[in-house]
Structure formats: structure tokens, C-alpha cells
C-alpha atoms as a PDB file:
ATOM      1  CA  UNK A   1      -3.253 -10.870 -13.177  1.00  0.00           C
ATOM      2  CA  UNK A   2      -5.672  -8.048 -15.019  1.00  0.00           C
ATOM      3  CA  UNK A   3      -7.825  -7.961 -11.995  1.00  0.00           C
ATOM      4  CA  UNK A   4     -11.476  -8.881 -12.746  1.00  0.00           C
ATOM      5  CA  UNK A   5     -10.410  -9.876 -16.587  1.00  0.00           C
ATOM      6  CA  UNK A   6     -10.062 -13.854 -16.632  1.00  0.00           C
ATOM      7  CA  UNK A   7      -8.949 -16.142 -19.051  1.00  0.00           C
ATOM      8  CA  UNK A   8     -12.237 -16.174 -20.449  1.00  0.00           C
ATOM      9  CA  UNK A   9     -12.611 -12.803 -21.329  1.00  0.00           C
ATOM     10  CA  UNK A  10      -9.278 -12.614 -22.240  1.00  0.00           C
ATOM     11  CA  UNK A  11     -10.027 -15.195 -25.193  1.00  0.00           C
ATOM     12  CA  UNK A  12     -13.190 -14.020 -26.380  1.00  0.00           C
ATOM     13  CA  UNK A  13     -11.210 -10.289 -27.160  1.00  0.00           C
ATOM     14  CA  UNK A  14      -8.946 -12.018 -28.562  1.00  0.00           C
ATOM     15  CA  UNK A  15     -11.526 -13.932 -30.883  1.00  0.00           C
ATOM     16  CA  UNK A  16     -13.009 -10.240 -31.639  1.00  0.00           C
ATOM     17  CA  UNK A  17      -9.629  -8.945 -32.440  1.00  0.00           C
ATOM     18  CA  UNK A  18      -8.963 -12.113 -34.729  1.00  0.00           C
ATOM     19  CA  UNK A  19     -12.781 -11.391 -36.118  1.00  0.00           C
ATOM     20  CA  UNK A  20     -12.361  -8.057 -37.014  1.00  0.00           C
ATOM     21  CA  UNK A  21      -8.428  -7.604 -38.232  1.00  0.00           C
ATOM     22  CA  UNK A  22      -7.835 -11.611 -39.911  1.00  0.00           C
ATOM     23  CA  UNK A  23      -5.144 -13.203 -38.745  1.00  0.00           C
ATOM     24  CA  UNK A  24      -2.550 -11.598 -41.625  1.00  0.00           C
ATOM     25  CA  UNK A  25      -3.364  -7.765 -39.725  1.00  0.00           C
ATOM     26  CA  UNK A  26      -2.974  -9.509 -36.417  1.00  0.00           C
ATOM     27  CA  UNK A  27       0.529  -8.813 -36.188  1.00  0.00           C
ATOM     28  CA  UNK A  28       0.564  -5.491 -37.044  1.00  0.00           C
ATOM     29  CA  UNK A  29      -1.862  -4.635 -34.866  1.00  0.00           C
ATOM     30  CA  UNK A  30       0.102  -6.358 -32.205  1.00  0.00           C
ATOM     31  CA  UNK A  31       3.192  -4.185 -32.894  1.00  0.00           C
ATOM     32  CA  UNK A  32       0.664  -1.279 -32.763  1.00  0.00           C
ATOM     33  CA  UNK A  33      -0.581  -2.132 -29.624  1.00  0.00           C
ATOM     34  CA  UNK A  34       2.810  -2.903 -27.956  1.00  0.00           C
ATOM     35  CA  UNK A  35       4.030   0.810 -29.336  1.00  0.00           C
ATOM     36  CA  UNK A  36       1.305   2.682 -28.158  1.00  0.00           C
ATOM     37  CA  UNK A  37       1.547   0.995 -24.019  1.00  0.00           C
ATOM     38  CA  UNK A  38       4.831   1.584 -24.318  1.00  0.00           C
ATOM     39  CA  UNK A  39       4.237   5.421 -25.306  1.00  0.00           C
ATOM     40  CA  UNK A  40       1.456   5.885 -22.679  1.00  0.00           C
ATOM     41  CA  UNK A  41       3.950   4.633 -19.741  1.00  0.00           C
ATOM     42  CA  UNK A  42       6.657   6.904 -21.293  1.00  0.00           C
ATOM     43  CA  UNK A  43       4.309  10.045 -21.078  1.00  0.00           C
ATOM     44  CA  UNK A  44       2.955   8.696 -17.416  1.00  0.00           C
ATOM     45  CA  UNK A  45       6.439   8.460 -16.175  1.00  0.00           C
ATOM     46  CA  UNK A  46       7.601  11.503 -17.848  1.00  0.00           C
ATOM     47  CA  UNK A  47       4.357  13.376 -15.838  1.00  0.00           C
ATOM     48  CA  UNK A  48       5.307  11.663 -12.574  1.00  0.00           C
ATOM     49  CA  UNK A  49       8.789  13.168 -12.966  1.00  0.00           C
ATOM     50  CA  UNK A  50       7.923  16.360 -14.093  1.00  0.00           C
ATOM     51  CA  UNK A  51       5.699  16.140 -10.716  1.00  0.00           C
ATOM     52  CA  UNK A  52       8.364  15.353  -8.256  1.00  0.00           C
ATOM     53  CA  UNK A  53      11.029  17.927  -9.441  1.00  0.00           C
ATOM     54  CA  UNK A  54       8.268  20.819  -9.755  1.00  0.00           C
ATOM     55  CA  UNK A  55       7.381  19.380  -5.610  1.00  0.00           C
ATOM     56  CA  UNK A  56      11.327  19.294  -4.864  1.00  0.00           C
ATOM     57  CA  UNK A  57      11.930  22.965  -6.354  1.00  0.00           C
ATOM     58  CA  UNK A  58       9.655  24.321  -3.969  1.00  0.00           C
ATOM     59  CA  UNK A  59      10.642  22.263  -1.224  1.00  0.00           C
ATOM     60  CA  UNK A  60       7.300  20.034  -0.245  1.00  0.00           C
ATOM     61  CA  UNK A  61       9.398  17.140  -0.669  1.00  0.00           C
ATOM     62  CA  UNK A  62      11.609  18.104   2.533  1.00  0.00           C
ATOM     63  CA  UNK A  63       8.662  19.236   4.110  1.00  0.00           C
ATOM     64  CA  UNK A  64       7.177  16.044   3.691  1.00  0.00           C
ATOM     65  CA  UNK A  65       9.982  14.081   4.872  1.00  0.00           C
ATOM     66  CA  UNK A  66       9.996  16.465   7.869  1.00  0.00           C
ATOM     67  CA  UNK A  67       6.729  15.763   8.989  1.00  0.00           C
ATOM     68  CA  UNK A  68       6.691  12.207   8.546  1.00  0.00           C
ATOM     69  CA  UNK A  69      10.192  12.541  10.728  1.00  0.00           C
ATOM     70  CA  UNK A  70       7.482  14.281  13.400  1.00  0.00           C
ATOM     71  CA  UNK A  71       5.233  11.638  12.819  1.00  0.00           C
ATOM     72  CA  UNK A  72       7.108   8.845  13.604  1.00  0.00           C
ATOM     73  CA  UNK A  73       8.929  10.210  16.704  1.00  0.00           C
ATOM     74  CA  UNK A  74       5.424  10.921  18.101  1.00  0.00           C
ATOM     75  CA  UNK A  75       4.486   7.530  17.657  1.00  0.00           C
ATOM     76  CA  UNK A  76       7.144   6.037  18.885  1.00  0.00           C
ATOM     77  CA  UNK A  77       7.042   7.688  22.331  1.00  0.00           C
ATOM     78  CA  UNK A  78       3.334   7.162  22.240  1.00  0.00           C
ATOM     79  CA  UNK A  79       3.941   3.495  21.791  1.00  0.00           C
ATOM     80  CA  UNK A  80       6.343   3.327  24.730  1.00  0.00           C
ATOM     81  CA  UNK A  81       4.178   5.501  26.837  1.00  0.00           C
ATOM     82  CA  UNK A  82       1.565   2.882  26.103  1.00  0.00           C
ATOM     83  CA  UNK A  83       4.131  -0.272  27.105  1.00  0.00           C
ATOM     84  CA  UNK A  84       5.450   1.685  30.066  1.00  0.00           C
ATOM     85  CA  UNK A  85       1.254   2.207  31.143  1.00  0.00           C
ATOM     86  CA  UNK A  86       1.070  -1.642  30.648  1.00  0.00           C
ATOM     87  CA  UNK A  87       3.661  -3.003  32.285  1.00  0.00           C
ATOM     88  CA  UNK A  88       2.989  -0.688  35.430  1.00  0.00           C
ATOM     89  CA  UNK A  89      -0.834  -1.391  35.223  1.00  0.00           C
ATOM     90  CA  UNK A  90       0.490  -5.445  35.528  1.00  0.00           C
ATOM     91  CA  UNK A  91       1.507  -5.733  39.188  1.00  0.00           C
ATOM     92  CA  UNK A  92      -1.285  -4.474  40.128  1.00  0.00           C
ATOM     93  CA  UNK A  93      -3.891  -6.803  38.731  1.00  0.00           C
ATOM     94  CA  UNK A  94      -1.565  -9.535  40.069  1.00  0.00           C
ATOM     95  CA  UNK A  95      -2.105  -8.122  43.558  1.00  0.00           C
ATOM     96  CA  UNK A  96      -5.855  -7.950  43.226  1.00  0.00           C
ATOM     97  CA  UNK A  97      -5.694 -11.325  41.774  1.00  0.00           C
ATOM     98  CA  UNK A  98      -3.567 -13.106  44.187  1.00  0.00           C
ATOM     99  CA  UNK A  99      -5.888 -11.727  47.124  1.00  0.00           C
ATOM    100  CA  UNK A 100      -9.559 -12.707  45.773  1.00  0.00           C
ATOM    101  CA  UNK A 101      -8.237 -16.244  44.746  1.00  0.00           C
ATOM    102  CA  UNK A 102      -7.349 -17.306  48.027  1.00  0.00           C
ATOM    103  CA  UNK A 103      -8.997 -19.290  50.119  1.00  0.00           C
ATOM    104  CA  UNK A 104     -10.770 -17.831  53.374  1.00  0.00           C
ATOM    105  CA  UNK A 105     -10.311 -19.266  56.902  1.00  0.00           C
ATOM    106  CA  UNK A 106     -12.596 -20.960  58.823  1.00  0.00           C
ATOM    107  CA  UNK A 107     -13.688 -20.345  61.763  1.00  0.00           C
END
């Protein structure tokens, strides 16, 4: 859940916390805590937006889209290419196959 932060650790902040505020500030500091996450993802996803309209002003973000457009037509005829090498490439292993595993004639 917080990565490499078990339950373990988890409790022994939480002991610290109760340690060093008392359990009548542990509220407070709670609500503090709560308030200021809640500010730093506000200015985080304020800064990512700010981000992706100055990108989409000066037109990366079509750019972008564009290439990645490119990108995946490439692969796709690369990937058919690739089946279409395969599937041609399979008769003749069959035929090489077929005429080594059969038996010789005696004389």
C-alpha cells in the first residue's frame, strides 16, 4: 500500500507522533496533516495543468499524437510483414521435413 512502509513502521510513527504531540494535539495535528496533502495535490495538479495547456498552445500535444499515429502504423505493417514472412517461410520447412523423414528403399 505505501510501498516499502509496512504495518510495522506504520505503528511505530504513529507511537512517535502520539510521543511527541499527546493524544489531546493528536487531532489537530491530524486535521493539519490532512490540509496540507490535500494542498500539495492541489498545487501538483494545478502544475500538471498549467503543463499541458502551455504544451497544447504550442502545439507538441498534436505533434505528439502525430507521431505516435506514425508509430503505430509502422508497427503494424511491420508486424504483418513479419506474419506474412512466417507463414511463407512454413511450407517450406514442411517440404524439407516431409522428405528427410521418410524412409529409404532398399535395395
Amino acid at each position: 500500500m505505501f510501498g516499502p512502509i509496512g504495518f510495522p513502521e506504520l505503528m511505530l510513527i504513529f507511537m512517535v507522533v502520539l510521543l511527541l504531540f499527546g493524544p489531546k494535539k493528536l487531532p489537530e495535528f491530524a486535521k493539519f496533516l490532512g490540509k496540507a496533502i490535500r494542498e500539495f495535490k492541489k498545487t501538483v495538479n494545478d502544475a500538471k495543468s498549467t503543463i499541458e495547456d502551455e504544451l497544447g498552445d504550442i502545439g507538441v500535444t498534436e505533434d505528439l499524437k502525430e507521431i505516435k499515429h506514425d508509430l503505430d502504423e509502422i508497427k503494424s505493417a511491420t508486424q504483418l510483414k513479419l506474419d506474412e514472412d512466417i507463414l511463407l517461410s512454413e511450407p517450406k520447412k514442411k517440404t524439407q521435413t516431409t522428405k528427410s523423414t521418410r524412409p529409404k528403399k532398399k535395395k
